[in-house]
PDB file of N, CA and C in Angstrom:
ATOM      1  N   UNK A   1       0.849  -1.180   0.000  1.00  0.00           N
ATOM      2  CA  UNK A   1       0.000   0.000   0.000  1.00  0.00           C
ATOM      3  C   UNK A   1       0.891   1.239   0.000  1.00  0.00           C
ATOM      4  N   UNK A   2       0.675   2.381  -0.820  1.00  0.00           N
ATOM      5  CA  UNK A   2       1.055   3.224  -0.959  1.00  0.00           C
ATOM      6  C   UNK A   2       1.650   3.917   0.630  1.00  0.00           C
ATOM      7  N   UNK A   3       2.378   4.501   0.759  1.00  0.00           N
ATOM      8  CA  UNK A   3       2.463   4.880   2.342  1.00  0.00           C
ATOM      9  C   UNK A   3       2.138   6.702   2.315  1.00  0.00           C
ATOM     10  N   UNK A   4       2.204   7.001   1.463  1.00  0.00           N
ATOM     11  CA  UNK A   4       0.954   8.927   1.596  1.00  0.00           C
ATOM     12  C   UNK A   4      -0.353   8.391   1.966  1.00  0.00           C
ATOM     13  N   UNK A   5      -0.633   7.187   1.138  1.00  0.00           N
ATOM     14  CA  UNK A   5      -2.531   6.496   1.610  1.00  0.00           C
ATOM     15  C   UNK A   5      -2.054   6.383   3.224  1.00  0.00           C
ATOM     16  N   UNK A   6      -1.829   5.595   3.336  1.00  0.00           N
ATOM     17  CA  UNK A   6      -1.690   5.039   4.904  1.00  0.00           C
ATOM     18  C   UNK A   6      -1.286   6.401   5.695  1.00  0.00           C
ATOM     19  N   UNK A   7      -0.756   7.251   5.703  1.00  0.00           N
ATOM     20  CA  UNK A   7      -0.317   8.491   6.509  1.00  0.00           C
ATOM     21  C   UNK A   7      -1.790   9.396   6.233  1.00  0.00           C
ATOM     22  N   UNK A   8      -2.386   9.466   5.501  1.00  0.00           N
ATOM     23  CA  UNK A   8      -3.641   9.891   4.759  1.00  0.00           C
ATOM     24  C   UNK A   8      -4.758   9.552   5.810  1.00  0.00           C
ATOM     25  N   UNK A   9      -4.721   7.907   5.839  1.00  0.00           N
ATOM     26  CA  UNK A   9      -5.960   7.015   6.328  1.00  0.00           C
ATOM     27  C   UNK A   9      -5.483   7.519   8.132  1.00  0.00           C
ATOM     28  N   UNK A  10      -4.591   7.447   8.738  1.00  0.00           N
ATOM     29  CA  UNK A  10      -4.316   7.878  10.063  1.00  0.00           C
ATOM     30  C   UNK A  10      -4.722   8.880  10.401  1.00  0.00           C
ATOM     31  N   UNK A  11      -4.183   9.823   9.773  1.00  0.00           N
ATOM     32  CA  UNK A  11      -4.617  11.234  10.141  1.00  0.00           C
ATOM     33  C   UNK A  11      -6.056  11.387  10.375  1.00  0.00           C
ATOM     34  N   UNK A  12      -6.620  10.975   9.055  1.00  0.00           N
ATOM     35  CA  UNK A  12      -8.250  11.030   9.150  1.00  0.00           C
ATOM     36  C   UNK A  12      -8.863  10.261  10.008  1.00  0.00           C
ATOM     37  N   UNK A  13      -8.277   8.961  10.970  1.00  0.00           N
ATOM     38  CA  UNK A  13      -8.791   8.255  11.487  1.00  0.00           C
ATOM     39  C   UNK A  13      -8.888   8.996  13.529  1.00  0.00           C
ATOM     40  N   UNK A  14      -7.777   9.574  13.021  1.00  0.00           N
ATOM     41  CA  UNK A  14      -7.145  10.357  14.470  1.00  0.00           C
ATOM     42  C   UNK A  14      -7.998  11.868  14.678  1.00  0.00           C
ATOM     43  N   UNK A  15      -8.208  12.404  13.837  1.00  0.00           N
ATOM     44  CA  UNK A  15      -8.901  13.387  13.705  1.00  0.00           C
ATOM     45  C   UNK A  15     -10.709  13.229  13.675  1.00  0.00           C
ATOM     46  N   UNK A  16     -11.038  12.448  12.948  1.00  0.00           N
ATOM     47  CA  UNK A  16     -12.273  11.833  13.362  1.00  0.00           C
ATOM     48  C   UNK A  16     -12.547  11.270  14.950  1.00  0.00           C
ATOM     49  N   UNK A  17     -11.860  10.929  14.987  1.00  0.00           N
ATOM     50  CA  UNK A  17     -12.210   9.812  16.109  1.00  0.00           C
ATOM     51  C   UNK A  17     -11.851  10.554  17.285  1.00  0.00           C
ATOM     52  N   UNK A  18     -10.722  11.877  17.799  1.00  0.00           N
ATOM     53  CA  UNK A  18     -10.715  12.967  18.020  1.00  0.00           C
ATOM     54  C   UNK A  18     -12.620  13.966  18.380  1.00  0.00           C
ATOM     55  N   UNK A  19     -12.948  13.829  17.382  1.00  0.00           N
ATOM     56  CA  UNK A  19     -14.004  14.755  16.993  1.00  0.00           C
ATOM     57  C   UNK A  19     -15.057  14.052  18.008  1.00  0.00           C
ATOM     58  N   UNK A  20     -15.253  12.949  17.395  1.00  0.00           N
ATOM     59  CA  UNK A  20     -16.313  11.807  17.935  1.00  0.00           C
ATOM     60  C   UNK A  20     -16.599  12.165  19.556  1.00  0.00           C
ATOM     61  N   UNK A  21     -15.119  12.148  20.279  1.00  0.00           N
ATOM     62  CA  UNK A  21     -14.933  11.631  21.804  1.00  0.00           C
ATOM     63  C   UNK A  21     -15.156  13.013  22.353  1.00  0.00           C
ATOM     64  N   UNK A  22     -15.166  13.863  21.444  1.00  0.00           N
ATOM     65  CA  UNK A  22     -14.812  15.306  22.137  1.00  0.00           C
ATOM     66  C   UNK A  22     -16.721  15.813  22.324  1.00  0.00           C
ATOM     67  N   UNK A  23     -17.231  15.164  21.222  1.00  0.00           N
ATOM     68  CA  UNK A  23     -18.374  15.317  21.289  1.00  0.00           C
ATOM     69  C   UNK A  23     -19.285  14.475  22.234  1.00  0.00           C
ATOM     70  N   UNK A  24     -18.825  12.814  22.207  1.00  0.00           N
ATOM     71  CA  UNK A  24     -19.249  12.306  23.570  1.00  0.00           C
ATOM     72  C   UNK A  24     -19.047  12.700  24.827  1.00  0.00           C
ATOM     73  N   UNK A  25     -18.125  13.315  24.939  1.00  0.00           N
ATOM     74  CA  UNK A  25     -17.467  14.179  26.282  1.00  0.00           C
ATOM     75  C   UNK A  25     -18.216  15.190  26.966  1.00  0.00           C
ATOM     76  N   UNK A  26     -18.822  16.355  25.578  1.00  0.00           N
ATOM     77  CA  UNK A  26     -19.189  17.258  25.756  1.00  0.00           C
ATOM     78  C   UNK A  26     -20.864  16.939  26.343  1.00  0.00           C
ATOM     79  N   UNK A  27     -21.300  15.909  25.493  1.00  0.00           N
ATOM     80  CA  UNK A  27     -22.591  15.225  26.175  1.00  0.00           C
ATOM     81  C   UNK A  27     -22.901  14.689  27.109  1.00  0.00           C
ATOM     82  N   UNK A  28     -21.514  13.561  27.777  1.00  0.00           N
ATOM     83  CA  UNK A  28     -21.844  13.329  29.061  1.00  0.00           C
ATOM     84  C   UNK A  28     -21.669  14.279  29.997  1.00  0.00           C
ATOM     85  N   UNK A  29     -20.638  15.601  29.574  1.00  0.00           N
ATOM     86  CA  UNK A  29     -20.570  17.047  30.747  1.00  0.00           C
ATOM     87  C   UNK A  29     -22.199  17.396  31.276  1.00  0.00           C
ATOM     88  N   UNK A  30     -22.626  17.704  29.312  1.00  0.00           N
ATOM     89  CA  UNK A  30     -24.051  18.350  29.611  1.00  0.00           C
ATOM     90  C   UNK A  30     -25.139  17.519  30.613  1.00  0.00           C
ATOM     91  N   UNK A  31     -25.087  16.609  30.426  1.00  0.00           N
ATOM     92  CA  UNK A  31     -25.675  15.278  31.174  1.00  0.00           C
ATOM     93  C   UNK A  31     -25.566  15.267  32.607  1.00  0.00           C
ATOM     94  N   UNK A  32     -24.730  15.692  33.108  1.00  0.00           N
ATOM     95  CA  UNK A  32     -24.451  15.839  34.427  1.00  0.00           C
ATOM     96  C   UNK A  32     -24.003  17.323  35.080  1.00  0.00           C
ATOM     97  N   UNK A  33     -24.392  18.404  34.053  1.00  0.00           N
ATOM     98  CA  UNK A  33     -24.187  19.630  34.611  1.00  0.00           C
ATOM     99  C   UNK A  33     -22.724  20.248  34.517  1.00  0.00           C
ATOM    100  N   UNK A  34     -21.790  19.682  34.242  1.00  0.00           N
ATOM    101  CA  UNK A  34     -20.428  19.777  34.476  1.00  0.00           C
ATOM    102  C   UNK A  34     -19.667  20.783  33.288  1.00  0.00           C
ATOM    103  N   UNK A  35     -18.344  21.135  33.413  1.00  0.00           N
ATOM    104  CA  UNK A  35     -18.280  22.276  32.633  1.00  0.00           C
ATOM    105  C   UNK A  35     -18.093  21.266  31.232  1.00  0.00           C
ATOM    106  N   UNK A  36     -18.244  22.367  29.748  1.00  0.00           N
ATOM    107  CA  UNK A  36     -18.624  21.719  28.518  1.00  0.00           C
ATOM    108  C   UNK A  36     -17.772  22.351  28.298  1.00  0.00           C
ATOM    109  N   UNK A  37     -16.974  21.377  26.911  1.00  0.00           N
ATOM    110  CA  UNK A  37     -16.340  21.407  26.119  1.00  0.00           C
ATOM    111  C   UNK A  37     -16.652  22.646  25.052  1.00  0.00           C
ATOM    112  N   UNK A  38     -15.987  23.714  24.776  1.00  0.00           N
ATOM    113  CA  UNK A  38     -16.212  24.890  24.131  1.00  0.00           C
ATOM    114  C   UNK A  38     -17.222  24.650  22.721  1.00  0.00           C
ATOM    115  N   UNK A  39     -17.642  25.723  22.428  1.00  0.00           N
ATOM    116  CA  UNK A  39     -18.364  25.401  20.639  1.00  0.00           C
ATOM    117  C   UNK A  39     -17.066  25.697  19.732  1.00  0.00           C
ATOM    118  N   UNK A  40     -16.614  26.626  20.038  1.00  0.00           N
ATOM    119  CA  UNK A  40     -15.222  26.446  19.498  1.00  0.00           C
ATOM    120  C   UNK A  40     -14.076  25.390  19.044  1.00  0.00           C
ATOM    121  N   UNK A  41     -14.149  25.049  20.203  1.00  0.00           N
ATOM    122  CA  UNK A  41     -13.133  23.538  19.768  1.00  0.00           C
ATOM    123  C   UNK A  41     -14.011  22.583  19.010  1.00  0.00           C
ATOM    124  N   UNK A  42     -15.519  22.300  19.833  1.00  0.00           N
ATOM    125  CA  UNK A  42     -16.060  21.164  18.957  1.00  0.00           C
ATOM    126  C   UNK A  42     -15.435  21.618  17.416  1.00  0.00           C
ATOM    127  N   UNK A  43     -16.254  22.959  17.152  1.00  0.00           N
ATOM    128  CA  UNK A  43     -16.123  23.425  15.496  1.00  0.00           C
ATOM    129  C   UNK A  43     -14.162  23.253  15.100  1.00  0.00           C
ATOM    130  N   UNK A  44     -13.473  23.716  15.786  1.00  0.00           N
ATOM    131  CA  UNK A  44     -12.073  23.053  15.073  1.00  0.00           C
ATOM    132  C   UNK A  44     -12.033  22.031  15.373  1.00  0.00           C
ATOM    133  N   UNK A  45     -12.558  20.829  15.828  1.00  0.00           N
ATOM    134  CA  UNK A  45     -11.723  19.846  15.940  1.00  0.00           C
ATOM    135  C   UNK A  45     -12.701  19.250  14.275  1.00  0.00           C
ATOM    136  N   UNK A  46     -14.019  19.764  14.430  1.00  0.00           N
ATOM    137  CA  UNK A  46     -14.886  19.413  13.193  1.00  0.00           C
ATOM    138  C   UNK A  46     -13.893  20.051  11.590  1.00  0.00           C
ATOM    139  N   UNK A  47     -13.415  21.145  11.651  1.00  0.00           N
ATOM    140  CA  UNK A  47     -12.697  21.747  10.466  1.00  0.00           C
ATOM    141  C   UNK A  47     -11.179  21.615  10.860  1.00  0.00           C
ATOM    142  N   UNK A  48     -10.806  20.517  11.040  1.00  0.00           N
ATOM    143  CA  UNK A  48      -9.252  20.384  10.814  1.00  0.00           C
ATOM    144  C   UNK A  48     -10.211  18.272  10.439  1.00  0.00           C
ATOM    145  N   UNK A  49     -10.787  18.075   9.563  1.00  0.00           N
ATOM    146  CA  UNK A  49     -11.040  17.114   9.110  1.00  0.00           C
ATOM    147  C   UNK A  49     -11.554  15.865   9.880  1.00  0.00           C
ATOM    148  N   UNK A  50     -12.435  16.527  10.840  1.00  0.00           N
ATOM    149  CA  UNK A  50     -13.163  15.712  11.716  1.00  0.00           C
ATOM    150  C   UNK A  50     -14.669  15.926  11.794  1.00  0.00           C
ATOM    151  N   UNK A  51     -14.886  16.428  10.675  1.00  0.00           N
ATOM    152  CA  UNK A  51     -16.669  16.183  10.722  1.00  0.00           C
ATOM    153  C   UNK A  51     -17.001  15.177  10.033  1.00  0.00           C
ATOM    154  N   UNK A  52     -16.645  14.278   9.945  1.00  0.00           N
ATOM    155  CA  UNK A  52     -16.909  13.141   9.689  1.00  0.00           C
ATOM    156  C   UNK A  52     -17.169  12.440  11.244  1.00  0.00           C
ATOM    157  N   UNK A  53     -16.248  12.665  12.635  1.00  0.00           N
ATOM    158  CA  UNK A  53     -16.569  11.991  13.758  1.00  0.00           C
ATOM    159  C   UNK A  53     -17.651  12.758  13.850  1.00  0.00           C
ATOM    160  N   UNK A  54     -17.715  13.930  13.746  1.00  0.00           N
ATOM    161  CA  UNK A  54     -18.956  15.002  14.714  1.00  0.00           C
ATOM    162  C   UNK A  54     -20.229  14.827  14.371  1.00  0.00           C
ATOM    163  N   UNK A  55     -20.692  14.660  12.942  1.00  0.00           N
ATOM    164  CA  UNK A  55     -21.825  14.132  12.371  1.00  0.00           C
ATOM    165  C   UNK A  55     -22.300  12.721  12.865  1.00  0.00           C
ATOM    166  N   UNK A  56     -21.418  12.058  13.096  1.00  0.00           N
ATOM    167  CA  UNK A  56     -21.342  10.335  13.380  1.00  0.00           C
ATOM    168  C   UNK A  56     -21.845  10.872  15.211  1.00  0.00           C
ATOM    169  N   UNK A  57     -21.117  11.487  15.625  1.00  0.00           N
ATOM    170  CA  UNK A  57     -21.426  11.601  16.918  1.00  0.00           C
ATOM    171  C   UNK A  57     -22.463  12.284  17.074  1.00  0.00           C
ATOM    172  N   UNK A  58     -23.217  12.982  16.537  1.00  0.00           N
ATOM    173  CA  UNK A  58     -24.593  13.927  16.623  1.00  0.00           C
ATOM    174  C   UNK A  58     -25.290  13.067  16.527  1.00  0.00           C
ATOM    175  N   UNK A  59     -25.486  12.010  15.838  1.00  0.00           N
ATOM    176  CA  UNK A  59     -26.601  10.720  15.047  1.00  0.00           C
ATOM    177  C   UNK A  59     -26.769   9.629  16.203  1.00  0.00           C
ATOM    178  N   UNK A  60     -25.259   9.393  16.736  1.00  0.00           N
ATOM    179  CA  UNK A  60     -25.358   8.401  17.526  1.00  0.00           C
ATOM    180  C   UNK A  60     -25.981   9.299  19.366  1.00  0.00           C
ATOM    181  N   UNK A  61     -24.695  10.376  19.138  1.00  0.00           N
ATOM    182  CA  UNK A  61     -25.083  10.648  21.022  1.00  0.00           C
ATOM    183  C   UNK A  61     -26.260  11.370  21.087  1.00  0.00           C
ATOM    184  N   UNK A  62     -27.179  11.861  19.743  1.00  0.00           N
ATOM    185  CA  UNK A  62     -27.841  12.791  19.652  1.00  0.00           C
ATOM    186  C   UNK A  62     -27.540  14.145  20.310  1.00  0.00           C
ATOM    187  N   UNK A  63     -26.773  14.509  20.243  1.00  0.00           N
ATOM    188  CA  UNK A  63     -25.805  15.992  21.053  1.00  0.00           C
ATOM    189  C   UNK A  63     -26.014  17.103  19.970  1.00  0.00           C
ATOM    190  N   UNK A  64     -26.395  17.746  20.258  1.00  0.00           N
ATOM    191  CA  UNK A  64     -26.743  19.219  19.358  1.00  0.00           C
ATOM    192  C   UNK A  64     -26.936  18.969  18.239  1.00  0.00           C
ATOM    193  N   UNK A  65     -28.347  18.257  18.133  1.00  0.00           N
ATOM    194  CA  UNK A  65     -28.786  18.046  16.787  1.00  0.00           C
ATOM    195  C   UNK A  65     -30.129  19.539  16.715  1.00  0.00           C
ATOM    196  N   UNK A  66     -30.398  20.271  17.734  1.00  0.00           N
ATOM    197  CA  UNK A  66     -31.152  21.194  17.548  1.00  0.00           C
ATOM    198  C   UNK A  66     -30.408  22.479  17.558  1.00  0.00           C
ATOM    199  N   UNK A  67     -29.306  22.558  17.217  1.00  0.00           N
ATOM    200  CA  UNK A  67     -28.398  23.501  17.407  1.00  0.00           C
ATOM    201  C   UNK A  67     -28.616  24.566  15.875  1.00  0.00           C
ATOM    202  N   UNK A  68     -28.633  25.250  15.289  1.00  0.00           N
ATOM    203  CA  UNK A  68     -28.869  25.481  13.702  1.00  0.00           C
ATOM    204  C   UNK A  68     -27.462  25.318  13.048  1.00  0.00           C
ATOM    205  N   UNK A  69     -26.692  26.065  13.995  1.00  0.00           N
ATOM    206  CA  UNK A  69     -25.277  26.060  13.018  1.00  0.00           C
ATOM    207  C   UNK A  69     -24.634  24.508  13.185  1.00  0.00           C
ATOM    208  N   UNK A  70     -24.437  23.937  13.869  1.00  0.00           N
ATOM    209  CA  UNK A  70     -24.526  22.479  14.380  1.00  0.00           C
ATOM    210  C   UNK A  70     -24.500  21.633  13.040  1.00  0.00           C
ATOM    211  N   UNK A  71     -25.980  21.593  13.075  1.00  0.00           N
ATOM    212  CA  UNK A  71     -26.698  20.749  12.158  1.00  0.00           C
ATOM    213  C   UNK A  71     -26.349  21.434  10.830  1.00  0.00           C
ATOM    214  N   UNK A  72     -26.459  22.216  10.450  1.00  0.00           N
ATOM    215  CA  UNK A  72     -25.744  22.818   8.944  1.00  0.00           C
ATOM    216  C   UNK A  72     -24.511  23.026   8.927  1.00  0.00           C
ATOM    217  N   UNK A  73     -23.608  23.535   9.701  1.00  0.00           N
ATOM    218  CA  UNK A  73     -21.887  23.642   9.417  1.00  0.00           C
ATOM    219  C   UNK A  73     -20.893  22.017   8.918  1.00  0.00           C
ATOM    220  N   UNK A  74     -21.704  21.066  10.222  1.00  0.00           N
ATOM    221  CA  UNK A  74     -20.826  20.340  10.265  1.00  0.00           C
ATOM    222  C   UNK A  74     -20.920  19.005   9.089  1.00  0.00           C
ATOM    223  N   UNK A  75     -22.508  18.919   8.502  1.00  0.00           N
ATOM    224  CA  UNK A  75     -22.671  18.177   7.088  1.00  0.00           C
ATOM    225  C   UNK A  75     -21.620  19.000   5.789  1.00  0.00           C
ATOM    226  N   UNK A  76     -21.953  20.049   6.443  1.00  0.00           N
ATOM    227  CA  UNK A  76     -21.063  21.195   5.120  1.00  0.00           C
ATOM    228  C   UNK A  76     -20.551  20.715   4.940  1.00  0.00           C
ATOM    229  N   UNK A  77     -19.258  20.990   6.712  1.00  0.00           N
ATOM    230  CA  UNK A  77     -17.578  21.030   6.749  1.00  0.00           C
ATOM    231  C   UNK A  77     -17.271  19.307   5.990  1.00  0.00           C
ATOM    232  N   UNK A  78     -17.840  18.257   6.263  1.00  0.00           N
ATOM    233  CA  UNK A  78     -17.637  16.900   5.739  1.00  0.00           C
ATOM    234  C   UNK A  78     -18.132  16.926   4.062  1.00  0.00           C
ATOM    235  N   UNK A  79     -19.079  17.854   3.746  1.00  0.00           N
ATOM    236  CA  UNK A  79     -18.895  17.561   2.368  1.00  0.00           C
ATOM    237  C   UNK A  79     -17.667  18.341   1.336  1.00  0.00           C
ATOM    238  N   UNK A  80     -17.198  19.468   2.063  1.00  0.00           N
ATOM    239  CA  UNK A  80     -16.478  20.323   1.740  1.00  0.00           C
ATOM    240  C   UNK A  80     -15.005  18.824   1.787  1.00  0.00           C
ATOM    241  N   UNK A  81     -14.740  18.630   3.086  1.00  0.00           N
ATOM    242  CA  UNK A  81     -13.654  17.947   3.158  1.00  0.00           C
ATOM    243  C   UNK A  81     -13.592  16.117   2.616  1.00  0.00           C
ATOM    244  N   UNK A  82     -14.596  15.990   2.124  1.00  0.00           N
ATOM    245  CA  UNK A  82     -15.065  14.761   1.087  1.00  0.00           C
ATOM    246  C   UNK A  82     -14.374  15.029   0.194  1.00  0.00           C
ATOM    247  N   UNK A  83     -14.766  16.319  -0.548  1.00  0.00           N
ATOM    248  CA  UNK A  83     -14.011  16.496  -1.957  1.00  0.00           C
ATOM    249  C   UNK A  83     -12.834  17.222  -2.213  1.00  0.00           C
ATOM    250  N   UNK A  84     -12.145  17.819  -0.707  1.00  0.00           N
ATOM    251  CA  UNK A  84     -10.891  17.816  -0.366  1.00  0.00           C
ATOM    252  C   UNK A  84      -9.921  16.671  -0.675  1.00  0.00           C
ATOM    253  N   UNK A  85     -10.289  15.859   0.174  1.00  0.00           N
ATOM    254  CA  UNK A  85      -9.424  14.256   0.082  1.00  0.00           C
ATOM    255  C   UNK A  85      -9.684  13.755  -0.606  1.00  0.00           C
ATOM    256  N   UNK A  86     -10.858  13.576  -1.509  1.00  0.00           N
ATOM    257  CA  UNK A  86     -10.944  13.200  -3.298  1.00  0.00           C
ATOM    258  C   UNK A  86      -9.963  13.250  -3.578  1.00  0.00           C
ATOM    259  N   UNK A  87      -9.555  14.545  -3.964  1.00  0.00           N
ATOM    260  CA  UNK A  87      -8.777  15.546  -4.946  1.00  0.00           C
ATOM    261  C   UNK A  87      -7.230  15.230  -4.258  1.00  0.00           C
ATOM    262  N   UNK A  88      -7.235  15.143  -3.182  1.00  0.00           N
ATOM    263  CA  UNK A  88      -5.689  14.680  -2.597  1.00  0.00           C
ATOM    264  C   UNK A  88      -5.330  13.540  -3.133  1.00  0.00           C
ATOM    265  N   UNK A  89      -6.107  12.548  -2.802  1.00  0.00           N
ATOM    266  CA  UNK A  89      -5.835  10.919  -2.947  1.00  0.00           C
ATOM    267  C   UNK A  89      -6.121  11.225  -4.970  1.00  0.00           C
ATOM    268  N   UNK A  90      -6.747  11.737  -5.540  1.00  0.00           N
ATOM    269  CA  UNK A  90      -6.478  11.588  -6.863  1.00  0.00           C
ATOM    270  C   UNK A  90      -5.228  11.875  -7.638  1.00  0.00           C
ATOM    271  N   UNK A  91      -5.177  13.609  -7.201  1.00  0.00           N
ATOM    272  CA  UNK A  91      -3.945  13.843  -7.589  1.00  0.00           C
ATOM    273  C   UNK A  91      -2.949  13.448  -6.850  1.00  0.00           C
ATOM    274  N   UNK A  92      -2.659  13.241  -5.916  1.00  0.00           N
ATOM    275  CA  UNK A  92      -1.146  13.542  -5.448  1.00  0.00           C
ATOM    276  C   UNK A  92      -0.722  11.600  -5.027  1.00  0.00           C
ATOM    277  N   UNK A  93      -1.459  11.064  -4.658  1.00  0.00           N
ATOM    278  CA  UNK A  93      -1.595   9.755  -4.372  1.00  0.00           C
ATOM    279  C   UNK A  93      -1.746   8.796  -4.777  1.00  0.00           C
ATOM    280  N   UNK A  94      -2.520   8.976  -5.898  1.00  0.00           N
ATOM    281  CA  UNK A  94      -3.053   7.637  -7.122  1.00  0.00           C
ATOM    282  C   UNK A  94      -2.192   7.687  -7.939  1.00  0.00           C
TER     283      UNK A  94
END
């Protein structure tokens, strides 16, 4: 396997999965009153190529799915960064 793929597939796996926990985190805070994880960070950890966890984590923890910017930024930020890493893995990788 190519090793840019594999340095590629990590990053995105670390950064997702990053996103995911930060968002389960922030739900079990809210859940128990406790201090929450900023909207700020959720949103960078979502635009440095982790709305792919944050969407996954909205669906599953149901965590600010009534939020407006929430629910519209972070489908964006993943379709935006869909055809980011297209375009990486096409050109520079394939």
């Amino acid at each position: 396997m190519n090793v840019k793929l594999v340095i590629l597939i990590v990053f995105l796996a670390v950064t997702n999965l990053t996103c995911f926990f930060l968002m389960r985190h922030d739900k079990k805070c809210a859940e128990k009153g406790k201090w929450r994880v900023p909207e700020k960070t959720l949103f960078l950890s979502a635009a440095l190529f982790g709305a792919l966890g944050g969407v996954i984590a909205m669906r599953v923890f149901r965590h600010k799915t009534q939020h407006p910017k929430f629910k519209i930024l972070f489908p964006l930020m993943l379709v935006i960064q869909i055809v980011i890493v297209g375009f990486v893995v096409w050109k520079w990788i394939l």
